[in-house]
C-alpha atoms as a PDB file:
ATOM      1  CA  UNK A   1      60.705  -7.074 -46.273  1.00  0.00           C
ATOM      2  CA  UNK A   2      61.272 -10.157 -48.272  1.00  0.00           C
ATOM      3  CA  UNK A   3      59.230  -8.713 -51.124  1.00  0.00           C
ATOM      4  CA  UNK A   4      61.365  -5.407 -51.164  1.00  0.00           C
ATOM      5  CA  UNK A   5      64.369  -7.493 -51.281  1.00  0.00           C
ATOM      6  CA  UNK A   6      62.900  -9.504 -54.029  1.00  0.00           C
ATOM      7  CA  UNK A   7      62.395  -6.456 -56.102  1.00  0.00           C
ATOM      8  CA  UNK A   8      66.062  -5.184 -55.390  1.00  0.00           C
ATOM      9  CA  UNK A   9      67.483  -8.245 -56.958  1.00  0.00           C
ATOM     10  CA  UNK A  10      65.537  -7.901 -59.969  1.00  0.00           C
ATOM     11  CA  UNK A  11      66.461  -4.370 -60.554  1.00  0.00           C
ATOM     12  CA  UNK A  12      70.067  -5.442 -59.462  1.00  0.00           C
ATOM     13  CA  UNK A  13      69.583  -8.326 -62.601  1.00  0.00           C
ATOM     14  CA  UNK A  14      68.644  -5.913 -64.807  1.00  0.00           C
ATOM     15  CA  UNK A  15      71.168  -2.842 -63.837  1.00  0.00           C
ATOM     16  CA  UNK A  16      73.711  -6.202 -64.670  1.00  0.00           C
ATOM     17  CA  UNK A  17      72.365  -6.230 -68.242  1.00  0.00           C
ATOM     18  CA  UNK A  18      73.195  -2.552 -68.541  1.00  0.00           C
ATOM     19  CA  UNK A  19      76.384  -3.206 -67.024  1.00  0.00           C
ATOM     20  CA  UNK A  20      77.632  -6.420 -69.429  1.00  0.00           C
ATOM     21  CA  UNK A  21      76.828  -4.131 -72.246  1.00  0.00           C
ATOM     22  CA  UNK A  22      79.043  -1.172 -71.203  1.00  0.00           C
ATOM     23  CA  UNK A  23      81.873  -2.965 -69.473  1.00  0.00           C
ATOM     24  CA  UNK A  24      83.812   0.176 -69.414  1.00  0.00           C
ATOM     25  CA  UNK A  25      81.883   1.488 -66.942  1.00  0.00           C
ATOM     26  CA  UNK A  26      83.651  -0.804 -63.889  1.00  0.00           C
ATOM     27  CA  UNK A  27      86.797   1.326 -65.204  1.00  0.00           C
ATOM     28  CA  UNK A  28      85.434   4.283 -63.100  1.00  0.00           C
ATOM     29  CA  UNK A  29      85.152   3.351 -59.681  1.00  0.00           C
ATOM     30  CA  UNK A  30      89.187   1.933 -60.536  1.00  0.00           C
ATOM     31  CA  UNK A  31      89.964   5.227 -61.778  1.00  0.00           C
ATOM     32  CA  UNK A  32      88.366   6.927 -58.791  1.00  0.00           C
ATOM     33  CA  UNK A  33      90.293   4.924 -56.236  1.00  0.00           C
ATOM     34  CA  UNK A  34      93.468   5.092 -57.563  1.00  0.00           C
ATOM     35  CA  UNK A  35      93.000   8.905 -57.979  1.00  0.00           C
ATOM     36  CA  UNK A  36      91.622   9.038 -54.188  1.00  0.00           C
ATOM     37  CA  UNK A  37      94.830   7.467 -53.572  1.00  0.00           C
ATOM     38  CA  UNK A  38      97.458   9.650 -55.306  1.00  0.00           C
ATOM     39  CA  UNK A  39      95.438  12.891 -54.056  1.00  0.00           C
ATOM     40  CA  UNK A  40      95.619  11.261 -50.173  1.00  0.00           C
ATOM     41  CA  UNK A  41      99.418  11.433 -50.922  1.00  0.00           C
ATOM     42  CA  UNK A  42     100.048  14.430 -52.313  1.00  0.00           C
ATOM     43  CA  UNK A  43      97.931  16.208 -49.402  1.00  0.00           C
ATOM     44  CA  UNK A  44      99.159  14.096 -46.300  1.00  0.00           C
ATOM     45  CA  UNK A  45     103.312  14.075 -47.125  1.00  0.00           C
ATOM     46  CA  UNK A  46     102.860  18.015 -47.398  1.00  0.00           C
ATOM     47  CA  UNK A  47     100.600  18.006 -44.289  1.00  0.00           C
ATOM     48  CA  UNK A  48     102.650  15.910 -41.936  1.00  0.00           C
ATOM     49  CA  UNK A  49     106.040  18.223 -43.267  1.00  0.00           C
ATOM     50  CA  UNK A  50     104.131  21.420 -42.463  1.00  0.00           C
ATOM     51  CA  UNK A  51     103.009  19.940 -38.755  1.00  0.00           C
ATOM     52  CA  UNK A  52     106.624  18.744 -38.106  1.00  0.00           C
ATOM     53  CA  UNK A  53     107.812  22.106 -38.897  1.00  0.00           C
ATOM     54  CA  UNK A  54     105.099  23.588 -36.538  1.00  0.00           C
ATOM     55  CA  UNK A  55     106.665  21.693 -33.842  1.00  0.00           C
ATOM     56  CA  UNK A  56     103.412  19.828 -33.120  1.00  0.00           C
ATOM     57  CA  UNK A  57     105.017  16.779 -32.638  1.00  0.00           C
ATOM     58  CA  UNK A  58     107.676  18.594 -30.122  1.00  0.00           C
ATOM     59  CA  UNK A  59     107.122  16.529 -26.546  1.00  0.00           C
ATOM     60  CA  UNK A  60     105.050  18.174 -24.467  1.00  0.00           C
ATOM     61  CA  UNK A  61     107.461  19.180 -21.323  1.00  0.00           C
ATOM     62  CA  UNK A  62     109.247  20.851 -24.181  1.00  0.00           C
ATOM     63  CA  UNK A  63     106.821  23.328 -25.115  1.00  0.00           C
ATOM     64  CA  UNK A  64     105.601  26.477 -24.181  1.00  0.00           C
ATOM     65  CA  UNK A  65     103.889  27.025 -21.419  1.00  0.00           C
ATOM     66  CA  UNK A  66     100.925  30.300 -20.921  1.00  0.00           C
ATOM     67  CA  UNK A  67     100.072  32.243 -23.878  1.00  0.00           C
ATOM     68  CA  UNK A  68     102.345  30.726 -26.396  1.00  0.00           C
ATOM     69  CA  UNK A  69     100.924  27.508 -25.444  1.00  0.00           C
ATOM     70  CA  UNK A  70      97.421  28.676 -26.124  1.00  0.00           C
ATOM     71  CA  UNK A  71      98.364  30.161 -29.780  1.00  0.00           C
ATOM     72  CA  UNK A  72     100.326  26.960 -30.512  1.00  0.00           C
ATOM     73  CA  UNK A  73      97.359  25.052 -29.867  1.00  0.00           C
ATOM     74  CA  UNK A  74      95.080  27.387 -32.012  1.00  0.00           C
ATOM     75  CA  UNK A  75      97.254  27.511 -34.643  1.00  0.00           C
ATOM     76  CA  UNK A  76      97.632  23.031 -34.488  1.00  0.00           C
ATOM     77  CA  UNK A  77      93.753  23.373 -34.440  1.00  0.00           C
ATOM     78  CA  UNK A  78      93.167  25.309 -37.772  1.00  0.00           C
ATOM     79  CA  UNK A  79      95.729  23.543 -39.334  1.00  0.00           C
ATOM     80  CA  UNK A  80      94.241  20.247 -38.778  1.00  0.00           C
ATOM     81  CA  UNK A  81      90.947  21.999 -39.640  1.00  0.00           C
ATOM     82  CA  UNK A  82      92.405  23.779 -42.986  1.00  0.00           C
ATOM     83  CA  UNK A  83      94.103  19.798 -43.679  1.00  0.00           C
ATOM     84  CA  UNK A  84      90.741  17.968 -43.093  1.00  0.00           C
ATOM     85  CA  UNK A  85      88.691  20.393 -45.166  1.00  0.00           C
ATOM     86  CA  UNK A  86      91.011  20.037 -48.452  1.00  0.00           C
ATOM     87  CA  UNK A  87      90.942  16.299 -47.704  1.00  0.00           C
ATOM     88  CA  UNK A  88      87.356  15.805 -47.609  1.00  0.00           C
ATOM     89  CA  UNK A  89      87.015  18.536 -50.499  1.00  0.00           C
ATOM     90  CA  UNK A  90      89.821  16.518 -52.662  1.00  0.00           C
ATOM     91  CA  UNK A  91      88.340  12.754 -52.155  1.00  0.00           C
ATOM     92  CA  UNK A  92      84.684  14.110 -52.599  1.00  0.00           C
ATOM     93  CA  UNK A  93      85.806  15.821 -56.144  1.00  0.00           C
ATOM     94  CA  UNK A  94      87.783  12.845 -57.195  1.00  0.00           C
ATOM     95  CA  UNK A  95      84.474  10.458 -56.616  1.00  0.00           C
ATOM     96  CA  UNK A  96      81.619  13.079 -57.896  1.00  0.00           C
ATOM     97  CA  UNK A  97      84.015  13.636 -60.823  1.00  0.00           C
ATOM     98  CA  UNK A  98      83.803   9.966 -62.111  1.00  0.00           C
ATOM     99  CA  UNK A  99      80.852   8.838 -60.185  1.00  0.00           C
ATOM    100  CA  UNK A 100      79.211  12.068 -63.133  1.00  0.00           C
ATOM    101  CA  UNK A 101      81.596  10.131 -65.760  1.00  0.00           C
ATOM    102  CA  UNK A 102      79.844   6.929 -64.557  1.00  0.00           C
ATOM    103  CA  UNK A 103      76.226   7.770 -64.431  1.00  0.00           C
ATOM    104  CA  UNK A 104      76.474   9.894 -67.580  1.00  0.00           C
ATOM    105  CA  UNK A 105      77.114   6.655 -69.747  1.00  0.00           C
ATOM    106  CA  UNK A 106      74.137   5.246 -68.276  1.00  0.00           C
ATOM    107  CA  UNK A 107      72.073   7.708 -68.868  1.00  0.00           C
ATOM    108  CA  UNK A 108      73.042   7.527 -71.927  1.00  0.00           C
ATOM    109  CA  UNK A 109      72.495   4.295 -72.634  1.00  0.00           C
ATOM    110  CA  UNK A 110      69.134   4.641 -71.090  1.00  0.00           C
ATOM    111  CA  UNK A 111      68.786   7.143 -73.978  1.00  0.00           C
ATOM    112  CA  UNK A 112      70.147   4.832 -76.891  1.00  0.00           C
ATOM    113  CA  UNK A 113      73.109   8.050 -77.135  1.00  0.00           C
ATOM    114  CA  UNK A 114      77.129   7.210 -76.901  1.00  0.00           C
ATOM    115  CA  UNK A 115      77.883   5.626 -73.651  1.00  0.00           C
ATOM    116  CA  UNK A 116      81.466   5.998 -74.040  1.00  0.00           C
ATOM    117  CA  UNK A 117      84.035   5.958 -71.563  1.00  0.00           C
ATOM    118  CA  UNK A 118      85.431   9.564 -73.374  1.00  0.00           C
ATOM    119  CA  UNK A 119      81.831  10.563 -73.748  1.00  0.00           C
ATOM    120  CA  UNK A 120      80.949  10.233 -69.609  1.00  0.00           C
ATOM    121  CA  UNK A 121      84.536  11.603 -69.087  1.00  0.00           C
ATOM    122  CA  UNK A 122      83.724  14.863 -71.309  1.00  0.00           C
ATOM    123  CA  UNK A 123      80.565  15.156 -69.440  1.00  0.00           C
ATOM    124  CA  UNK A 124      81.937  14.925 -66.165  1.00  0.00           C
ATOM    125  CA  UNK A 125      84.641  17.555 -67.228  1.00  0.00           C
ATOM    126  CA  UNK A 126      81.626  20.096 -68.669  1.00  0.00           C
ATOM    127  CA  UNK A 127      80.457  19.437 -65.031  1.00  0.00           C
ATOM    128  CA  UNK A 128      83.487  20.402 -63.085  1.00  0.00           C
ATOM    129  CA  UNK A 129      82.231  23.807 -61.567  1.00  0.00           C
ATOM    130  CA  UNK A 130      79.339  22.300 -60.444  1.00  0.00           C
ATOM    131  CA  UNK A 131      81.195  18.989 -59.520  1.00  0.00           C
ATOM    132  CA  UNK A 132      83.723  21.412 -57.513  1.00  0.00           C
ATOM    133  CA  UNK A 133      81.193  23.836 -55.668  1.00  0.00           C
ATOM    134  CA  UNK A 134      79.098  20.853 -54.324  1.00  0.00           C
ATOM    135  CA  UNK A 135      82.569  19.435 -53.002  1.00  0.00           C
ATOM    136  CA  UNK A 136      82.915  22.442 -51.046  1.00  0.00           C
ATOM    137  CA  UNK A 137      79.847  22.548 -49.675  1.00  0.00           C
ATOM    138  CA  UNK A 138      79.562  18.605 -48.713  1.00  0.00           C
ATOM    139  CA  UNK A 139      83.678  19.088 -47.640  1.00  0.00           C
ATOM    140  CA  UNK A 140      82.300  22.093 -45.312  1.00  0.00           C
ATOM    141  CA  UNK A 141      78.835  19.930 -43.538  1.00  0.00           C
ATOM    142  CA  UNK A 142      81.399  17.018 -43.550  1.00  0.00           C
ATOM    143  CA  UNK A 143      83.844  19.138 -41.416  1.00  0.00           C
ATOM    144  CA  UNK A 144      81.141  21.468 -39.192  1.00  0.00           C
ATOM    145  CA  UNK A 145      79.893  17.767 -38.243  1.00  0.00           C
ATOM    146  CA  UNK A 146      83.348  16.377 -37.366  1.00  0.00           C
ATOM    147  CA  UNK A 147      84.443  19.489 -35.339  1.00  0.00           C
ATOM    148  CA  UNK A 148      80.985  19.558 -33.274  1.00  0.00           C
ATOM    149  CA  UNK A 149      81.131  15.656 -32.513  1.00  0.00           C
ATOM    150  CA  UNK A 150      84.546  16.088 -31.338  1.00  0.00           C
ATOM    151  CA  UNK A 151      83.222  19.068 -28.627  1.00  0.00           C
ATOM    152  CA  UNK A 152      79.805  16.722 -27.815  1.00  0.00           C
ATOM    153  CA  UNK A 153      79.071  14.169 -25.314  1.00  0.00           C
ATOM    154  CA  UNK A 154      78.068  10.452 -25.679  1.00  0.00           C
ATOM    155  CA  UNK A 155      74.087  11.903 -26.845  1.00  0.00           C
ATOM    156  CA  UNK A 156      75.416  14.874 -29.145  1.00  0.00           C
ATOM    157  CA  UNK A 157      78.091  12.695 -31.488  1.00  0.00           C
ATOM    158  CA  UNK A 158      74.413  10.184 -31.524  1.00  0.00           C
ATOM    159  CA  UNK A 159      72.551  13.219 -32.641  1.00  0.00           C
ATOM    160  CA  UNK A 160      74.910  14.399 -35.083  1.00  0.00           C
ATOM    161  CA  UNK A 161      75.545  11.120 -36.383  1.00  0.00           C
ATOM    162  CA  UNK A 162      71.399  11.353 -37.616  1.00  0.00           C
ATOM    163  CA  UNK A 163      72.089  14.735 -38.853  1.00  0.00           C
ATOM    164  CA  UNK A 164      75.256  13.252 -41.081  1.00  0.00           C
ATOM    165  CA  UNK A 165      73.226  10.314 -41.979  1.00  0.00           C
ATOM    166  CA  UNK A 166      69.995  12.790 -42.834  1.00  0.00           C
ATOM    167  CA  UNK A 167      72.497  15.300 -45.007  1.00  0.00           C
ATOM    168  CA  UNK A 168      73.390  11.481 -46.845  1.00  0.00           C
ATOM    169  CA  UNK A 169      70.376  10.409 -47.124  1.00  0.00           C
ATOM    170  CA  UNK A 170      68.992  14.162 -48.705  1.00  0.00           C
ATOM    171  CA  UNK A 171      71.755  14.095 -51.067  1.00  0.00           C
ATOM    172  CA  UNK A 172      71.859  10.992 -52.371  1.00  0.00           C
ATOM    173  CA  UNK A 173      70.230  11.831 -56.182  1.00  0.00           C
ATOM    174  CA  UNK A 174      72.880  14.678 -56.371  1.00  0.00           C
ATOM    175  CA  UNK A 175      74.898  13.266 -58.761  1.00  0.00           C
ATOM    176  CA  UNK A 176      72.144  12.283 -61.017  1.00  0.00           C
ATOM    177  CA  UNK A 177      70.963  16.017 -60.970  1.00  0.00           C
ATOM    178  CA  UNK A 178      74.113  17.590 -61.709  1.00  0.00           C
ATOM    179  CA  UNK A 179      74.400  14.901 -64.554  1.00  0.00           C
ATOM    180  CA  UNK A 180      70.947  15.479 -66.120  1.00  0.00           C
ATOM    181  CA  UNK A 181      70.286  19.236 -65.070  1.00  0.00           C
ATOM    182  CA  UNK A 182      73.814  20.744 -64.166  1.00  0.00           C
ATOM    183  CA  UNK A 183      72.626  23.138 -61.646  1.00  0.00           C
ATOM    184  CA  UNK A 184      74.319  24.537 -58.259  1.00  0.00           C
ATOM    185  CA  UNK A 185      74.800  22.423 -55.533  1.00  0.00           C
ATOM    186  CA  UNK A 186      71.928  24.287 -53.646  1.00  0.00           C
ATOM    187  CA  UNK A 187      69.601  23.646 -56.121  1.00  0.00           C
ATOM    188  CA  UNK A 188      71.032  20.004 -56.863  1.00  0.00           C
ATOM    189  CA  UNK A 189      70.146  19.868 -52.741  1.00  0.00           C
ATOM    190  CA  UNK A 190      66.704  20.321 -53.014  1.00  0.00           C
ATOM    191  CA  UNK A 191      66.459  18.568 -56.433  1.00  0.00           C
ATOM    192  CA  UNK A 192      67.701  15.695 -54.784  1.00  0.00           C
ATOM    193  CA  UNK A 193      65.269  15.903 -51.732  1.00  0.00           C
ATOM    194  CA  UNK A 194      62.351  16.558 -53.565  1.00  0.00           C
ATOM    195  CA  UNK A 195      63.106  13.165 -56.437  1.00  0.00           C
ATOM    196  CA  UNK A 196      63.920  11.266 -52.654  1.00  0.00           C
ATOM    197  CA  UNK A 197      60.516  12.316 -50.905  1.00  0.00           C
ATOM    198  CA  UNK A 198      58.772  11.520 -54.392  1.00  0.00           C
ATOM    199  CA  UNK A 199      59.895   7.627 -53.961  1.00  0.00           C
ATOM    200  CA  UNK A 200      59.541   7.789 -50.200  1.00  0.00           C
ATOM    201  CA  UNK A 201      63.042   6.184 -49.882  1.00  0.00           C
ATOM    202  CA  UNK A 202      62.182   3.392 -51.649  1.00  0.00           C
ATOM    203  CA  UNK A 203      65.479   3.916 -54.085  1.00  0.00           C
ATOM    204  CA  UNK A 204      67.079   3.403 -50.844  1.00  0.00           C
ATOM    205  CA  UNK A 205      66.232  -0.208 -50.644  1.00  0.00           C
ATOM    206  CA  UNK A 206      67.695  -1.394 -54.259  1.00  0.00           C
ATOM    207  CA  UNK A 207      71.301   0.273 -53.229  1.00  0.00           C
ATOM    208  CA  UNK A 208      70.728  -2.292 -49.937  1.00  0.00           C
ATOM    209  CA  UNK A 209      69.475  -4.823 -52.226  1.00  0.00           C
ATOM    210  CA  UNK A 210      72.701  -4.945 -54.417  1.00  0.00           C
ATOM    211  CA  UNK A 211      74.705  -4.374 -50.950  1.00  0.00           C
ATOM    212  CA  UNK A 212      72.905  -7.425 -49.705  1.00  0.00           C
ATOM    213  CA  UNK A 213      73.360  -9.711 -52.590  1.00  0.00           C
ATOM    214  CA  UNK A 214      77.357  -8.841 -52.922  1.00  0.00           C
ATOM    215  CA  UNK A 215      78.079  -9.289 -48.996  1.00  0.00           C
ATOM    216  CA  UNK A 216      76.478 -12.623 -49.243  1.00  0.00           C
ATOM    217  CA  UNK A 217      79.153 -13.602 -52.113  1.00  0.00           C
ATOM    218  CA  UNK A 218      81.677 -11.750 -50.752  1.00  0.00           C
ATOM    219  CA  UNK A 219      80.676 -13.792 -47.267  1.00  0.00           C
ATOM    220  CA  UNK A 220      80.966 -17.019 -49.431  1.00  0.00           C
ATOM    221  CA  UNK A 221      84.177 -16.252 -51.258  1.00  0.00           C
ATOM    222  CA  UNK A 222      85.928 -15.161 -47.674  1.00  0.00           C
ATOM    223  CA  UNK A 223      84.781 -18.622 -46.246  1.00  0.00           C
ATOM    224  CA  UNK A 224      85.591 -20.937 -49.001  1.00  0.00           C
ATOM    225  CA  UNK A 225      88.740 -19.194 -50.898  1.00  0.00           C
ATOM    226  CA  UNK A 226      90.131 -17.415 -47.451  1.00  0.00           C
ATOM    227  CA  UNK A 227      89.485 -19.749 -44.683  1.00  0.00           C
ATOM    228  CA  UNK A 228      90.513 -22.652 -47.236  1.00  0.00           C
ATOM    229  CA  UNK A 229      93.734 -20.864 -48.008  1.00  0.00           C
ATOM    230  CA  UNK A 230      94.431 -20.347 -44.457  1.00  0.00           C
ATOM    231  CA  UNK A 231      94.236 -23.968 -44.074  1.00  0.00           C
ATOM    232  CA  UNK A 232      96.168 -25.463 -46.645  1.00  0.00           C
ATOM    233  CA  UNK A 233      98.589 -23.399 -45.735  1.00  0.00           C
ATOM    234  CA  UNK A 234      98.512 -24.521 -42.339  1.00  0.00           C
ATOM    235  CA  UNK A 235      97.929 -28.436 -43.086  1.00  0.00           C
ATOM    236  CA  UNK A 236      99.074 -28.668 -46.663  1.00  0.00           C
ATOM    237  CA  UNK A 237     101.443 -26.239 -48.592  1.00  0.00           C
ATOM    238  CA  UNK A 238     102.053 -22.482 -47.567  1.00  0.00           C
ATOM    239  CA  UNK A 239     102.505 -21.967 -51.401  1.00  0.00           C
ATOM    240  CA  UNK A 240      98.531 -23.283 -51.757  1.00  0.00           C
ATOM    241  CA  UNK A 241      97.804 -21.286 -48.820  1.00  0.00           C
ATOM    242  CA  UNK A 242      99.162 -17.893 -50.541  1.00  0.00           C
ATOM    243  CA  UNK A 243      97.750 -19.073 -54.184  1.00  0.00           C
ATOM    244  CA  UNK A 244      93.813 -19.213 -52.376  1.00  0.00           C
ATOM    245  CA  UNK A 245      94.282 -15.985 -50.034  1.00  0.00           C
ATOM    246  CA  UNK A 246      95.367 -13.874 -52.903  1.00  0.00           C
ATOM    247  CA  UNK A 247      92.573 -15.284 -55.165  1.00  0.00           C
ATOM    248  CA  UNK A 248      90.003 -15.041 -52.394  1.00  0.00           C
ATOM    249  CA  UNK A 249      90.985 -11.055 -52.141  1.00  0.00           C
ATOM    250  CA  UNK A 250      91.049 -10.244 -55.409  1.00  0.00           C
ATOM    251  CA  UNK A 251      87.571 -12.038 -56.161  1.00  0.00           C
ATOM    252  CA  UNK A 252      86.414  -9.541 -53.301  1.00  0.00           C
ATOM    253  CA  UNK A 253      87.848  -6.653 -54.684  1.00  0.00           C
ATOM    254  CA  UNK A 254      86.014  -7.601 -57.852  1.00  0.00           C
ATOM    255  CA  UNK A 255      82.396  -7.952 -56.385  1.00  0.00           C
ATOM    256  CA  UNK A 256      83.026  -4.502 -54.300  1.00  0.00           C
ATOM    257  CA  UNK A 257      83.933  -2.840 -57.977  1.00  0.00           C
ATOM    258  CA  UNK A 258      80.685  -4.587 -59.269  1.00  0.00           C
ATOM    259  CA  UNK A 259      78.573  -3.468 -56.200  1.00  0.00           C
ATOM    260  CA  UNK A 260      79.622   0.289 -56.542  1.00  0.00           C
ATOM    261  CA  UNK A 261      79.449   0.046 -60.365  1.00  0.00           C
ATOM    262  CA  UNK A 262      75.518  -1.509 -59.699  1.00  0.00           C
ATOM    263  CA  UNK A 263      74.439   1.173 -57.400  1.00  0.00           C
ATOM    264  CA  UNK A 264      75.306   3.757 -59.897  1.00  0.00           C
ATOM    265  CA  UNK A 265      73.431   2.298 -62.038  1.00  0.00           C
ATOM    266  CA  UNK A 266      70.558   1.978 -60.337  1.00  0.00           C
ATOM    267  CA  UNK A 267      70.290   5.148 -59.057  1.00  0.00           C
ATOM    268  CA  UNK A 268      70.287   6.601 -62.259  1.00  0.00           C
ATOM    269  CA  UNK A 269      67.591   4.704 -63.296  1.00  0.00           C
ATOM    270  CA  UNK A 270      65.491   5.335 -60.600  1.00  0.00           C
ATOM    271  CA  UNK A 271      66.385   9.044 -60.744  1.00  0.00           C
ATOM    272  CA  UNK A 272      65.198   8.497 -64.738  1.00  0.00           C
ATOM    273  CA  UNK A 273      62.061   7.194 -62.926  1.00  0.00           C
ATOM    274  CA  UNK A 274      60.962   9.366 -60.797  1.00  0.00           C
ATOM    275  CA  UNK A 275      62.000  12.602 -62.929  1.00  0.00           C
ATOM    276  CA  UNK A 276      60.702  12.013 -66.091  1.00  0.00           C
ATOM    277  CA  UNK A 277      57.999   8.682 -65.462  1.00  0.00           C
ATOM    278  CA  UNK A 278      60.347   7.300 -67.937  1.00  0.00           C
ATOM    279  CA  UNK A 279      61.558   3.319 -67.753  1.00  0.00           C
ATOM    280  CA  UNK A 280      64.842   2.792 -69.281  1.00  0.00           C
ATOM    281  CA  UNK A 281      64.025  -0.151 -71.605  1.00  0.00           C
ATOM    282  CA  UNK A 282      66.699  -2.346 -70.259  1.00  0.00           C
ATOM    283  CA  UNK A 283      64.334  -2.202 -66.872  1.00  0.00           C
ATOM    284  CA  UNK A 284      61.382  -4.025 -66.213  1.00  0.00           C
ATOM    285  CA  UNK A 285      58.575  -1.621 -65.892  1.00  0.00           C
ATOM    286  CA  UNK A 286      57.166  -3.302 -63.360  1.00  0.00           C
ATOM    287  CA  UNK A 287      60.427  -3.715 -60.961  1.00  0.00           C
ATOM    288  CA  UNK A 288      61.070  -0.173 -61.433  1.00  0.00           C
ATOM    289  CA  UNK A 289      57.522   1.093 -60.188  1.00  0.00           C
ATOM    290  CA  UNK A 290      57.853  -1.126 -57.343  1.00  0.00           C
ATOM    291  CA  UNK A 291      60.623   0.970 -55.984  1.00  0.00           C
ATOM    292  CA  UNK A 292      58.114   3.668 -55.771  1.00  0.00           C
ATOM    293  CA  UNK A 293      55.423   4.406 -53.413  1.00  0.00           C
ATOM    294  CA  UNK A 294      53.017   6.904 -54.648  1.00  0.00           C
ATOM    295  CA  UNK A 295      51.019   9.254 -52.103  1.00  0.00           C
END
């Protein structure tokens, strides 16, 4: 276990290198939460007018009672359905869309080609119909498993959680593929499996490397900026106080940008890796291959 995590900070070192060259590339994850943001708006304001207007927040004395009941609460039903599909299908084209941008520039890097922010974005935008069918169909599993959990027992929503955390786990060198290949989100599926079983899941362990190393730092910063904050403004001044709380938040926000910005990075080079047998020269041969557990 130690040894694994050993290896993940190396690769998370060198995935830093990559990153300190191409500082541009922390601009994506910013750009994707901000735009996660402004789409959440635009789709709930519209959604909660269109259920007032239904009457679904009408008392419930107040309401119909027999069969109008029963087509009221159909109707609430696939409207909530209709409004959770667009908003899983809207926040999961908004983060494949630059998460492409993202791991286009390093694979381009890897590649010694431009690494751009415009050059990832123009990928990522050559990539929209793929990028937009593979949002519909993780939007759809996303909302079968949501409207099955809510119908299951204690031991169903457990079962379905492994199913949801099996369809993550399956999919998780999708975005690589559609970078690199550019195929259908079937085929990017099954790409994406068949890369995964090659490493045995051992690509796995560097994202929980980096996720390790940041918590710890994030742990630290909450401690010694938050908890000091909270008391000097308590014991000292409430201005101090603010000053540290603010600083301590920030500084979090900062290493979750980094973290995200990391994974990316990694996973592209291990997708490099186990595609092609090629190590991106800003890896260590050696760290790489350790990810990797051949049958």
């Amino acid at each position: 276990m130690f040894t694994r995590l050993a290896q993940s900070w190396e690769l998370t070192k060198q995935s830093w290198a990559v990153l300190r060259a191409d500082k541009h590339l922390l601009l994506f994850p910013v750009f994707s939460g901000i735009a996660i943001l402004v789409v959440l708006a635009l789709v709930l304001v519209p959604a909660g007018v269109l259920m007032s207007a239904m009457g679904v927040f009408v008392h419930e004395s107040q309401r119909p009672a027999g069969e109008a009941a029963f087509v009221e609460t159909i109707q609430f039903k696939a409207l909530c359905t209709a409004i959770l599909f667009v908003i899983y299908f809207a926040c999961f084209t908004v983060a494949t869309f630059f998460n492409v941008a993202l791991m286009a520039c390093a694979m381009a890097r890897f590649n010694g080609e431009d690494s751009s922010a415009k050059a990832g974005l123009g990928l990522a935008w050559k990539r929209l119909p793929q990028i937009l069918a593979w949002s519909a169909v993780n939007a759809t599993v996303g909302v079968i498993l949501q409207m099955l959990k809510e119908r299951a027992g204690f031991l169903g929503r457990w079962v379905l959680s492994l199913v949801g955390l099996a369809w993550t786990i399956a999919t998780f060198f999708v975005v690589p593929v559609l970078v690199v290949e550019g195929v259908g989100p079937i085929d990017a599926v099954k790409r994406s499996a068949a890369v995964l079983k090659k490493t045995w899941g051992q690509s796995l362990a560097a994202q929980v490397g980096v996720s390790a190393a940041l918590s710890i730092a994030s742990i630290a910063v909450l401690l010694v900026l938050v908890g000091g904050g909270i008391l000097a403004a308590i014991f000292v001044s409430g201005w101090l106080g603010g000053i540290l709380i603010v600083l301590g938040i920030l500084i979090m926000l900062a290493l979750a940008l980094v973290a995200a910005t990391l994974k990316q990075i990694i996973t592209a080079a291990c997708y490099r890796f186990a595609s092609t047998g090629l190590v991106p020269e800003q890896f260590d041969g050696q760290s790489l291959r350790s990810m990797f557990v051949t049958k």
